[in-house]
C-alpha atoms as a PDB file:
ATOM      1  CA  UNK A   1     126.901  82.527 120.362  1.00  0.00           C
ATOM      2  CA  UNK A   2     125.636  85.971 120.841  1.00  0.00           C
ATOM      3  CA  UNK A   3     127.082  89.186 118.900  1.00  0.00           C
ATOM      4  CA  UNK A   4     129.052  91.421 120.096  1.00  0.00           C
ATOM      5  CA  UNK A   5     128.524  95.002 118.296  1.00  0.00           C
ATOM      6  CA  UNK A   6     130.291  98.046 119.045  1.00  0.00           C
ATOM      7  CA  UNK A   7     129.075 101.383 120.089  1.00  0.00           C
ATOM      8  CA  UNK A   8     129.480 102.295 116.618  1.00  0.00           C
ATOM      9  CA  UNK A   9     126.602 100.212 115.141  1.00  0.00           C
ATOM     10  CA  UNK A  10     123.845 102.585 113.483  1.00  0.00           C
ATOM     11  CA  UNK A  11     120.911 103.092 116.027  1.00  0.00           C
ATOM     12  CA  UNK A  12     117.443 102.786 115.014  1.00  0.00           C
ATOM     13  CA  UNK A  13     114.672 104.988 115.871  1.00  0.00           C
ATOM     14  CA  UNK A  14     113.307 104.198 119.583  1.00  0.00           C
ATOM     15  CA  UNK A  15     109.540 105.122 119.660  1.00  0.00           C
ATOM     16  CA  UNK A  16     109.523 106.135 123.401  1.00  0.00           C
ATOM     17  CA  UNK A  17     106.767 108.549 123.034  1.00  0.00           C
ATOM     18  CA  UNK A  18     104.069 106.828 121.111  1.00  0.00           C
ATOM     19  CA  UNK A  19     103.581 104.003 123.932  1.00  0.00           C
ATOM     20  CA  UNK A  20     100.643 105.478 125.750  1.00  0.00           C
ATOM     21  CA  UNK A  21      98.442 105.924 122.882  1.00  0.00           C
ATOM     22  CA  UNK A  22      99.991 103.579 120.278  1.00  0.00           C
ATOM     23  CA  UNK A  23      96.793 101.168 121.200  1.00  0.00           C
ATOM     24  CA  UNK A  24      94.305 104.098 120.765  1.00  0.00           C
ATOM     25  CA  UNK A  25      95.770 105.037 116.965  1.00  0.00           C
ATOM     26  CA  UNK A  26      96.054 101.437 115.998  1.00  0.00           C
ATOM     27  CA  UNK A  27      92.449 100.294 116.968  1.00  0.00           C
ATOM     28  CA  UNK A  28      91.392 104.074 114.924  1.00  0.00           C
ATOM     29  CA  UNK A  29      93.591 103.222 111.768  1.00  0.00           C
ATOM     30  CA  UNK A  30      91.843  99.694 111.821  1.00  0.00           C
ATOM     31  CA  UNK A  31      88.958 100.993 112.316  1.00  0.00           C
ATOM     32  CA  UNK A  32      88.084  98.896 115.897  1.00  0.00           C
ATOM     33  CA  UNK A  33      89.498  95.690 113.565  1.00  0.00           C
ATOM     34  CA  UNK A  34      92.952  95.415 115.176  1.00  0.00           C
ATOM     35  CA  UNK A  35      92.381  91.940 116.240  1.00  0.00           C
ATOM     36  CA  UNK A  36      91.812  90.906 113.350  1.00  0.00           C
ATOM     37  CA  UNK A  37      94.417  91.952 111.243  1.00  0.00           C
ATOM     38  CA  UNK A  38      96.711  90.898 113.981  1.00  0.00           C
ATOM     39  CA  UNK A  39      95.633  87.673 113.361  1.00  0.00           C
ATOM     40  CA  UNK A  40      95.762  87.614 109.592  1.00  0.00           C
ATOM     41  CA  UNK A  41      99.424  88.614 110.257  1.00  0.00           C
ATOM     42  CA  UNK A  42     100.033  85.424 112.802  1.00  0.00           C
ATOM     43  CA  UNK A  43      98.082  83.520 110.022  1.00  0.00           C
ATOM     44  CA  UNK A  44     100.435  84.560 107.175  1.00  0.00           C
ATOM     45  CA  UNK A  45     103.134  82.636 108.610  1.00  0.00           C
ATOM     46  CA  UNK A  46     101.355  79.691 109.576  1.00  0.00           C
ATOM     47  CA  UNK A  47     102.220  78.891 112.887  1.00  0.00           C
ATOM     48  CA  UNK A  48     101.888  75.383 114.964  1.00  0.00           C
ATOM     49  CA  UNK A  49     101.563  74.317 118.076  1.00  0.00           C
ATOM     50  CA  UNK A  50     104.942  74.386 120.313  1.00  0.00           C
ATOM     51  CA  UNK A  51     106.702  76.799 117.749  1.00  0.00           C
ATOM     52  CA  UNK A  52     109.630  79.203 119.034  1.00  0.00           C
ATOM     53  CA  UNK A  53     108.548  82.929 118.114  1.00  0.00           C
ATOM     54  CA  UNK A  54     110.426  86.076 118.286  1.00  0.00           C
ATOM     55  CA  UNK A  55     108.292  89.341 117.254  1.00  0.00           C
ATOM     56  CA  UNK A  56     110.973  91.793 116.311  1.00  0.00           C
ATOM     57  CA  UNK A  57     109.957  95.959 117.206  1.00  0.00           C
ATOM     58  CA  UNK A  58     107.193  94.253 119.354  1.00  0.00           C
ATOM     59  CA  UNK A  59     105.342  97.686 120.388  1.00  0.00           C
ATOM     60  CA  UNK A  60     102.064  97.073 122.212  1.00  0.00           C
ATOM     61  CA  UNK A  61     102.774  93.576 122.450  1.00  0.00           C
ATOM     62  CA  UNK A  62      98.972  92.771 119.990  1.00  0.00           C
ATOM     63  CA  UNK A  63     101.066  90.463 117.886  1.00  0.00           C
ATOM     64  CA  UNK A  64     102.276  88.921 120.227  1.00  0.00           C
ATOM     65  CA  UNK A  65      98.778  87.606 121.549  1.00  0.00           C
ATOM     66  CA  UNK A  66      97.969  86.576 118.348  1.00  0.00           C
ATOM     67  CA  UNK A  67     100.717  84.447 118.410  1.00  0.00           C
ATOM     68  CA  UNK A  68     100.649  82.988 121.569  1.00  0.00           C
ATOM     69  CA  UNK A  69      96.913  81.774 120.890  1.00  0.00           C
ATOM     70  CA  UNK A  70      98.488  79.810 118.008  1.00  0.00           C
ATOM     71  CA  UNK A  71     101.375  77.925 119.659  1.00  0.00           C
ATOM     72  CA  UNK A  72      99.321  76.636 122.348  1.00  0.00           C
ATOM     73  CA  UNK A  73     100.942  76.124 125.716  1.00  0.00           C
ATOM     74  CA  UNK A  74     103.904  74.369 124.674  1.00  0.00           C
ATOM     75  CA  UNK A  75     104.963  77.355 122.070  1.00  0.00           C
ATOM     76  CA  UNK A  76     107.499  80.086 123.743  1.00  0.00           C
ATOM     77  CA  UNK A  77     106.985  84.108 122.237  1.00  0.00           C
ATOM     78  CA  UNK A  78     109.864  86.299 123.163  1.00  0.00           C
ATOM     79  CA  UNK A  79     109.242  89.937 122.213  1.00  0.00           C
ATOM     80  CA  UNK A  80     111.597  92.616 122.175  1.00  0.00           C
ATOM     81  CA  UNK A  81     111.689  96.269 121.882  1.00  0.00           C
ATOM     82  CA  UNK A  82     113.928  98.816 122.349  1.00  0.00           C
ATOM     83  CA  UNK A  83     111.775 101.519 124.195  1.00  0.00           C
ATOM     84  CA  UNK A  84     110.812 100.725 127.849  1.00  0.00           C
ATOM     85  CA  UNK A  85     108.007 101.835 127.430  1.00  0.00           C
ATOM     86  CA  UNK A  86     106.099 100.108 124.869  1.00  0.00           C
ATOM     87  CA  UNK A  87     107.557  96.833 126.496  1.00  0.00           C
ATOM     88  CA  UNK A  88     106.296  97.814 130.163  1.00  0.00           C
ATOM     89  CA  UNK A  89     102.704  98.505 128.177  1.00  0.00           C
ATOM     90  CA  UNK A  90     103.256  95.239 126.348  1.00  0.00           C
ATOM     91  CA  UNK A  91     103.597  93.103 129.559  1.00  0.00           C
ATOM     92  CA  UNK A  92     100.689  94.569 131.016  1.00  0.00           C
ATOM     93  CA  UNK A  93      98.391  93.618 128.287  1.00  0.00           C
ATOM     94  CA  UNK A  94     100.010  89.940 128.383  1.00  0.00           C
ATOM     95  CA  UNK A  95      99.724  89.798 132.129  1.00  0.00           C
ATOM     96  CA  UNK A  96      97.909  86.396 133.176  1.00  0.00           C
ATOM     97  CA  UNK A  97      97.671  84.821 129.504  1.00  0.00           C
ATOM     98  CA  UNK A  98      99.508  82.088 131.005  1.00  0.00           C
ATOM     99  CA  UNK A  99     103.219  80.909 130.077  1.00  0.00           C
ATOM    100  CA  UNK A 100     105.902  81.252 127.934  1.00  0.00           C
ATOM    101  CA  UNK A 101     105.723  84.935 126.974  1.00  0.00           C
ATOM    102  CA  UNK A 102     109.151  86.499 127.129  1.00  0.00           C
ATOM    103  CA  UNK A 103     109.796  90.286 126.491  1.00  0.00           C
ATOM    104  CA  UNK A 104     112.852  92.543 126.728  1.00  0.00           C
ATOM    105  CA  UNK A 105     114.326  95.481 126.022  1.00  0.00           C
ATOM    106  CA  UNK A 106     116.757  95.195 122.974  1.00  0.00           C
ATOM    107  CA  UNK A 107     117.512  96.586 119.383  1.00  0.00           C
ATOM    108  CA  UNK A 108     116.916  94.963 116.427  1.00  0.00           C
ATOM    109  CA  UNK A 109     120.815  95.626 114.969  1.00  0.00           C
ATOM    110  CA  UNK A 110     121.846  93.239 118.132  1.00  0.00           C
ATOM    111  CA  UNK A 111     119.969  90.710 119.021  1.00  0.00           C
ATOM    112  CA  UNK A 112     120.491  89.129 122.654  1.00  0.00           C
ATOM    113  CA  UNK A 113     120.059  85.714 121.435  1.00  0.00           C
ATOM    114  CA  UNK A 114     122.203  82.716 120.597  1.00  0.00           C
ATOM    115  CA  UNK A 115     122.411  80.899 117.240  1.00  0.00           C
ATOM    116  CA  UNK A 116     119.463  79.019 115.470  1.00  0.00           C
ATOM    117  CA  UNK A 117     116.981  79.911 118.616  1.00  0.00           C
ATOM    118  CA  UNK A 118     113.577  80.399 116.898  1.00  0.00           C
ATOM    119  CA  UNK A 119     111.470  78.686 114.332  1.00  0.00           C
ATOM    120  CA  UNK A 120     109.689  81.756 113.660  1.00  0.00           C
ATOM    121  CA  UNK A 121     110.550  85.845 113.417  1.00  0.00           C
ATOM    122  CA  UNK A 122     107.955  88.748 113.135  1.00  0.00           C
ATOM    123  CA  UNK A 123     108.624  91.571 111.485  1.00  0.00           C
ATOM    124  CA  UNK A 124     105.707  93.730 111.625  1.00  0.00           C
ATOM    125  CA  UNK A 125     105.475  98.056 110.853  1.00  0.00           C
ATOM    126  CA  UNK A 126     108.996  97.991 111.473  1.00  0.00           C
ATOM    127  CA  UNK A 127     111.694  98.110 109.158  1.00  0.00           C
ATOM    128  CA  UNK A 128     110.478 101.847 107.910  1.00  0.00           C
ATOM    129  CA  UNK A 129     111.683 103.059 111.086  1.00  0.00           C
ATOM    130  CA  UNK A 130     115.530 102.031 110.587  1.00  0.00           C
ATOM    131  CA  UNK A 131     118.073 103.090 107.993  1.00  0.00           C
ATOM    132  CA  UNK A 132     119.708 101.399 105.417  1.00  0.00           C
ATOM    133  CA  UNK A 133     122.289 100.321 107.650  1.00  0.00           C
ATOM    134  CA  UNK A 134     120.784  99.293 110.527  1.00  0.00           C
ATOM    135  CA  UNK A 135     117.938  97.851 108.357  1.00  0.00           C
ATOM    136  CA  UNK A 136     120.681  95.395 106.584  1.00  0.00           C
ATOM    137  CA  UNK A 137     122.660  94.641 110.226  1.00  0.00           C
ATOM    138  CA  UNK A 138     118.601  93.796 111.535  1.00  0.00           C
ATOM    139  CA  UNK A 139     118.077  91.211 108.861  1.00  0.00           C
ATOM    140  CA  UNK A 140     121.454  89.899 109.175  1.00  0.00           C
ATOM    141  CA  UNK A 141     121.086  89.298 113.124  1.00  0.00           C
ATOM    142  CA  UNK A 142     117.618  87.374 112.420  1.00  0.00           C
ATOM    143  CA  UNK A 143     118.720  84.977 109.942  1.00  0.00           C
ATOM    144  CA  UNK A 144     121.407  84.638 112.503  1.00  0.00           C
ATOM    145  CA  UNK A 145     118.872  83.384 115.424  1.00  0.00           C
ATOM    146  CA  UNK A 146     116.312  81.653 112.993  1.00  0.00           C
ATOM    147  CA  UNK A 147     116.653  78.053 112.589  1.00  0.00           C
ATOM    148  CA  UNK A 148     117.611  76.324 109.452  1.00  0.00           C
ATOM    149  CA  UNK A 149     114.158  75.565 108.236  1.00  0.00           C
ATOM    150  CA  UNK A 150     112.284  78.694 109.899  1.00  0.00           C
ATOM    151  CA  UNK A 151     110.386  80.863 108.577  1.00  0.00           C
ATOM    152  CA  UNK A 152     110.613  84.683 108.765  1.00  0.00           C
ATOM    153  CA  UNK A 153     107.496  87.554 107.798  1.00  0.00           C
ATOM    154  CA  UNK A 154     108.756  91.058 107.141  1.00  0.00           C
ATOM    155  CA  UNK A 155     105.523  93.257 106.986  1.00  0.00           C
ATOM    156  CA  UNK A 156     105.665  97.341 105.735  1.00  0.00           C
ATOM    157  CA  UNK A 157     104.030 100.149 104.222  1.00  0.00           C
ATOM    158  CA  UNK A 158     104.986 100.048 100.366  1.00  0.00           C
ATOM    159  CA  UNK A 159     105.166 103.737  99.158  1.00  0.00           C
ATOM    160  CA  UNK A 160     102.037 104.430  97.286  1.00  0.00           C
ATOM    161  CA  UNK A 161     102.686 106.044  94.084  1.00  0.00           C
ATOM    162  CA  UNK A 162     100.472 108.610  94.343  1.00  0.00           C
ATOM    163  CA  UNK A 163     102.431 109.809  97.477  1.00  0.00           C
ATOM    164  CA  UNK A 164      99.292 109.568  98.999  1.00  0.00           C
ATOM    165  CA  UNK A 165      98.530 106.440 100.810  1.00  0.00           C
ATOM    166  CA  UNK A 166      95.677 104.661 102.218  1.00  0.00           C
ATOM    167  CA  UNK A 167      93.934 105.546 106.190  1.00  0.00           C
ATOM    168  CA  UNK A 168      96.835 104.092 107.761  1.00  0.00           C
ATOM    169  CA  UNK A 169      99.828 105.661 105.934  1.00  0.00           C
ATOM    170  CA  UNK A 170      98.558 108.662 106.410  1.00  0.00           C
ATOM    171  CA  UNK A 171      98.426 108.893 110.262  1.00  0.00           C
ATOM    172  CA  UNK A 172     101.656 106.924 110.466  1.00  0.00           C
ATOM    173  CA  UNK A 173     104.113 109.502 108.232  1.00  0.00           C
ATOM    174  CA  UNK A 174     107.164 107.444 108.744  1.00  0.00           C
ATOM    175  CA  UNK A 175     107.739 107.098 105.137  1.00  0.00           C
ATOM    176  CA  UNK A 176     108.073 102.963 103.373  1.00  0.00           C
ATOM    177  CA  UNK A 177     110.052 100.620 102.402  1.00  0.00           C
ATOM    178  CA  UNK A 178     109.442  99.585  98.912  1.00  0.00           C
ATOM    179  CA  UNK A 179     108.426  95.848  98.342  1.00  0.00           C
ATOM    180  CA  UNK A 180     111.241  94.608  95.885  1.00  0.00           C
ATOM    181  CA  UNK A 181     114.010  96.058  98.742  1.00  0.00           C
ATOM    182  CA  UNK A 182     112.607  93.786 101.315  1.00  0.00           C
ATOM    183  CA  UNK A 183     112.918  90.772  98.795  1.00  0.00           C
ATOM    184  CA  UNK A 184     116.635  91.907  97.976  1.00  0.00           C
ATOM    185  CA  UNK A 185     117.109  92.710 101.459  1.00  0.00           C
ATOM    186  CA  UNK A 186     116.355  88.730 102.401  1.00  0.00           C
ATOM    187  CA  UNK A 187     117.811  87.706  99.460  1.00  0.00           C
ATOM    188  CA  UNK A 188     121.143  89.051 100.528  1.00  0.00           C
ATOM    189  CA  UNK A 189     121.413  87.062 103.152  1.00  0.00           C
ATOM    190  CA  UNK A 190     120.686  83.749 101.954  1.00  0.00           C
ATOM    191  CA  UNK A 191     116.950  83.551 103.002  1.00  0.00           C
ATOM    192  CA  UNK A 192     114.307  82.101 100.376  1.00  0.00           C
ATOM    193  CA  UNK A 193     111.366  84.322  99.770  1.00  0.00           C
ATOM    194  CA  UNK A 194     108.975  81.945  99.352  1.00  0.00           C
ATOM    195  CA  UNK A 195     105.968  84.391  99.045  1.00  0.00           C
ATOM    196  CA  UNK A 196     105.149  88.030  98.816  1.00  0.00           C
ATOM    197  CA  UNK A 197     101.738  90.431  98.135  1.00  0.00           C
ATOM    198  CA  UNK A 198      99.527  92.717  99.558  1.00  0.00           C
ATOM    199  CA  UNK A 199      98.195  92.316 103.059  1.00  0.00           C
ATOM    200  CA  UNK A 200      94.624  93.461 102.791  1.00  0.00           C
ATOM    201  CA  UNK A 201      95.511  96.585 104.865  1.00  0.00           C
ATOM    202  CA  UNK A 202      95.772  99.980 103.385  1.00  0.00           C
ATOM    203  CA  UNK A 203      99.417 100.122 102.037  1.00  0.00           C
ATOM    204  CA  UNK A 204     100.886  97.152 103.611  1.00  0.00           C
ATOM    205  CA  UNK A 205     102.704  94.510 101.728  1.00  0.00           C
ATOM    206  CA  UNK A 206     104.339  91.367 103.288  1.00  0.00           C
ATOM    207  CA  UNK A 207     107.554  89.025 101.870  1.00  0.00           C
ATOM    208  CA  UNK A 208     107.487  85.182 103.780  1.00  0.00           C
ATOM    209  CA  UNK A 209     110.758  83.764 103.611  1.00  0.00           C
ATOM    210  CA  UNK A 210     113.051  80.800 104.767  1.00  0.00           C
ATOM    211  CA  UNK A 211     116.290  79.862 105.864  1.00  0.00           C
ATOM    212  CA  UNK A 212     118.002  77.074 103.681  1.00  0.00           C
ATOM    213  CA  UNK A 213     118.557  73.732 105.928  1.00  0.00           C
ATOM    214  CA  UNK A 214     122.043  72.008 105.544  1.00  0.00           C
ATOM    215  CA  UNK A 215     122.431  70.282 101.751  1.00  0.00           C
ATOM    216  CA  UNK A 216     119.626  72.803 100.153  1.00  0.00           C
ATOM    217  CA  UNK A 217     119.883  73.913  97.016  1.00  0.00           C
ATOM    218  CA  UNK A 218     118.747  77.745  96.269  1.00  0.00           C
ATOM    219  CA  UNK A 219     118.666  77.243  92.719  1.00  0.00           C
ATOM    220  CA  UNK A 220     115.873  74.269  93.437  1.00  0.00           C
ATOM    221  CA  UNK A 221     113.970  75.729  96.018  1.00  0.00           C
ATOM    222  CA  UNK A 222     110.427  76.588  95.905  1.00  0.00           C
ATOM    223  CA  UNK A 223     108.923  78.368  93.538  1.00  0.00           C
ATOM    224  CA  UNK A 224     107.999  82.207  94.699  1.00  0.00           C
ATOM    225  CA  UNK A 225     104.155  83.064  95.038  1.00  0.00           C
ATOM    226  CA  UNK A 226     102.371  86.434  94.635  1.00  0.00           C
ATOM    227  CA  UNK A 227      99.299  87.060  96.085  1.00  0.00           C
ATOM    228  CA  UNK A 228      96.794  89.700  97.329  1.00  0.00           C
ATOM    229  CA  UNK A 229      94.810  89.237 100.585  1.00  0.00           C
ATOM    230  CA  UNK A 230      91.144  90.431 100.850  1.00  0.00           C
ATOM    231  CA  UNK A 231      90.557  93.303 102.184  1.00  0.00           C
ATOM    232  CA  UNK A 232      89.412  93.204 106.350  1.00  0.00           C
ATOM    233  CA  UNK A 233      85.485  92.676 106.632  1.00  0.00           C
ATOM    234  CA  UNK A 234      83.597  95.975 107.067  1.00  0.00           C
ATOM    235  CA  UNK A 235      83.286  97.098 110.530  1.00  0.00           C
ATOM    236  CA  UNK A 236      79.998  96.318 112.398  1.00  0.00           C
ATOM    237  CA  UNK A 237      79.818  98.914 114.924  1.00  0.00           C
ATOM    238  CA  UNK A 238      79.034 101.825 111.956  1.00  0.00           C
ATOM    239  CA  UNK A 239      76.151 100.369 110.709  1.00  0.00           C
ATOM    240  CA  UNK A 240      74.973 100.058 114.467  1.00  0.00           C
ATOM    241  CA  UNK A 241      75.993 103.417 114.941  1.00  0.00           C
ATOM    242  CA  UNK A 242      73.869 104.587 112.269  1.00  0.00           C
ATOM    243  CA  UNK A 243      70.569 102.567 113.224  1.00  0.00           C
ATOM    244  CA  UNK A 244      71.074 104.085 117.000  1.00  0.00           C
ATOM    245  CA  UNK A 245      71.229 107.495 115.283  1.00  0.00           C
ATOM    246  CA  UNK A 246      67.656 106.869 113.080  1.00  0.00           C
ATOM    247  CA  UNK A 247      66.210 105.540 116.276  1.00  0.00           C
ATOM    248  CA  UNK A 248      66.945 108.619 118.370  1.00  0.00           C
ATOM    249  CA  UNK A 249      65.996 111.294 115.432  1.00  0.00           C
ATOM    250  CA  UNK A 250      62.858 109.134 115.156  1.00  0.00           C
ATOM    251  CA  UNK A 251      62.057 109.581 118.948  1.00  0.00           C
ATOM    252  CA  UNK A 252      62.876 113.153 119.271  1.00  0.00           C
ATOM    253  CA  UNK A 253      60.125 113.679 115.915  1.00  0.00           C
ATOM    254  CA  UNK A 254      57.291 111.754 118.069  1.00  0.00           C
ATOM    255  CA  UNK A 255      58.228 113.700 121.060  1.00  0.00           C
ATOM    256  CA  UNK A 256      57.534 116.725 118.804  1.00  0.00           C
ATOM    257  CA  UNK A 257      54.380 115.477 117.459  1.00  0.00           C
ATOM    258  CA  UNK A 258      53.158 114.291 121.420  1.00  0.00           C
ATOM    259  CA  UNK A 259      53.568 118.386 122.390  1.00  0.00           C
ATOM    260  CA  UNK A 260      52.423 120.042 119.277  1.00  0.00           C
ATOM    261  CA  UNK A 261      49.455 117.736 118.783  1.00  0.00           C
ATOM    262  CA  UNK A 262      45.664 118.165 120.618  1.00  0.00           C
ATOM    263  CA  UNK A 263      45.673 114.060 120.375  1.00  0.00           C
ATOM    264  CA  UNK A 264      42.245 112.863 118.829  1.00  0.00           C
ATOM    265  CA  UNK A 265      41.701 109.489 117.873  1.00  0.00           C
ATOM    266  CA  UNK A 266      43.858 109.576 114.426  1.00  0.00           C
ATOM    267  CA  UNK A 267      46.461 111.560 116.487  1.00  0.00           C
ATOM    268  CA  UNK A 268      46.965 108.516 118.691  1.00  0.00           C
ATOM    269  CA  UNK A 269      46.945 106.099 116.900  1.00  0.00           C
ATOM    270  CA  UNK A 270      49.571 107.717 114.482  1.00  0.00           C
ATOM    271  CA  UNK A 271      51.714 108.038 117.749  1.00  0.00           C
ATOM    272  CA  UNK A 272      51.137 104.273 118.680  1.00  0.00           C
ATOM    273  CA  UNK A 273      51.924 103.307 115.045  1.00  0.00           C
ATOM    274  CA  UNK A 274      55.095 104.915 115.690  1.00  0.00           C
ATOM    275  CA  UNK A 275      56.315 103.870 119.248  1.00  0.00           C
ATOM    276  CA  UNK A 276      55.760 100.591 118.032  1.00  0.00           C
ATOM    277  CA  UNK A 277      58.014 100.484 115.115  1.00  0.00           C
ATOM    278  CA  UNK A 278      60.764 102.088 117.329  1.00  0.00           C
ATOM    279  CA  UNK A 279      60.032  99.218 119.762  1.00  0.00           C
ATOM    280  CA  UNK A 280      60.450  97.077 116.988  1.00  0.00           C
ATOM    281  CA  UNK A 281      63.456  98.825 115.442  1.00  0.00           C
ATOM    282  CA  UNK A 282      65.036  98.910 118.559  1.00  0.00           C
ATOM    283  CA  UNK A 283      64.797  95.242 119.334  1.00  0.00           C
ATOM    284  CA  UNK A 284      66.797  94.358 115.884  1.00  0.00           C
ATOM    285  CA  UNK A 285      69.481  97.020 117.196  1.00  0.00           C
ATOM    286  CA  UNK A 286      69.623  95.304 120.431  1.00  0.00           C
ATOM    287  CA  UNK A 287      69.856  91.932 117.913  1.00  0.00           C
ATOM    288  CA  UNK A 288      72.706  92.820 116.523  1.00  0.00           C
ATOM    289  CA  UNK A 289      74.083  94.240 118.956  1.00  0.00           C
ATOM    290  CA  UNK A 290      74.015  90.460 120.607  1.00  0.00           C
ATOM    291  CA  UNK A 291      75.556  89.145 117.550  1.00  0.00           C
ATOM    292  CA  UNK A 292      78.498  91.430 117.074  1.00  0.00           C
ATOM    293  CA  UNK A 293      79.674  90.953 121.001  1.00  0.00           C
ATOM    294  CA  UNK A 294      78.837  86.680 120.153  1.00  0.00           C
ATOM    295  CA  UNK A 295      81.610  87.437 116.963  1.00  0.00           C
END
């Protein structure tokens, strides 16, 4: 049975604006690693082959990639968004992954779905958006379509203390929501927060719950874990950028030397010396340049 909210119910905020370069600041607050922490986030919840996923506030549609590759062809993703925009960016980016990719344009306080759909829910960079309200009536409608059994991952920024924040925090100045209101927040509505921590990623923390089956007992349930990811591996492309940058200093000194010098014997030599070792140094660029596109 789907909901059926008034007018009335507290709206959240619609991002309408930030769809055309909401790839371009992720991939710079990630430093080129988006991928990868999309993944780590699909990998949090553990997901199988043939699962039911619905990624809640969608955006860009990256997550829901990352999921997709982990259900296999038999999994469904449904994504849902309520700006236009980011959904008509999101379907381009999923256009001819293959099957069962779903998006649409809906808001998180009233979900277009019926009972006990999905084995899985997403919540990624989300929840900071809403208020209180609308942050409670969201939970409530995803416990609603999550199946007894399923597992749901709430992922925000946790206010730093220092009211400063780490690289991403600070470009994305939509404020937190603290760690131990997410837990009460699930806890509320009869989901078991099975594990919580830190995600790796600048400020981010993440809470991993469940919804009871039928006959379970709260009180018996499993035990809650705390843990801390490691941070994301350093990116590659820096230290690249930096050998490039010795190379081309290097070549713009021997150009110097080849027009300032009346080349004798030592003269040449000194200049051979030196093309060489750029030859050389320019190879293990090219090397690892090889191995970073093989990655």
């Amino acid at each position: 049975m789907k909901p059926d909210h008034t007018a009335s119910t507290p709206k959240s905020l619609v991002l309408h604006s930030m769809a055309s370069y909401y790839d371009l600041l992720a991939a710079l607050m990630t430093l080129g690693r988006e991928r990868e922490f999309r993944d780590r986030l699909a990998a949090l919840v553990d997901l199988a082959p043939g699962e039911s996923v619905l990624d809640v506030g969608c955006g860009t549609g990256s997550l829901v990639l990352a999921s997709k590759r982990r259900v296999g062809r038999a999994g469904l993703v449904t994504d849902i968004d309520a700006s236009p925009e980011m959904i008509e960016r999101a379907r381009r980016k999923a256009k001819n992954k293959g099957d069962g990719i779903h998006f649409e344009v809906a808001r998180v306080e009233s979900l277009p779905f019926p009972n006990e759909t999905f084995d899985v829910i997403l919540s990624t960079l989300m929840m900071h958006h809403l208020p209180r309200a609308t942050r409670e009536r969201c939970v409530s409608e995803m416990r609603r379509v999550l199946r007894p059994g399923g597992r749901l991952l709430v992922v925000d920024f946790e206010k730093p203390a220092n009211k400063r924040g780490g690289l991403i925090a600070r470009f994305h100045r939509h404020g937190g929501v603290p760690l131990r209101d997410i837990v009460g927040l699930l806890g509320s509505e009869s989901l078991t927060v099975t594990q919580i921590g830190a995600v790796g990623v600048s400020d981010l923390r993440f809470a991993l719950a469940t919804k009871p089956r039928d006959g379970d007992d709260p009180a018996h349930g499993p035990p809650l874990v705390e843990r801390s990811l490691p941070p994301l591996s350093l990116p590659k492309w820096p230290v690249i950028g930096a050998a490039l940058g010795v190379v081309a200093v290097h070549l713009i000194i021997v150009r110097g030397v080849w027009a300032a010098v009346t080349l004798g014997t030592l003269a040449s030599v000194a200049v051979a010396a030196l093309v060489l070792a750029h030859v050389g140094m320019a190879g293990g660029v090219a090397a690892i340049t090889r191995r970073h596109r093989r990655e």
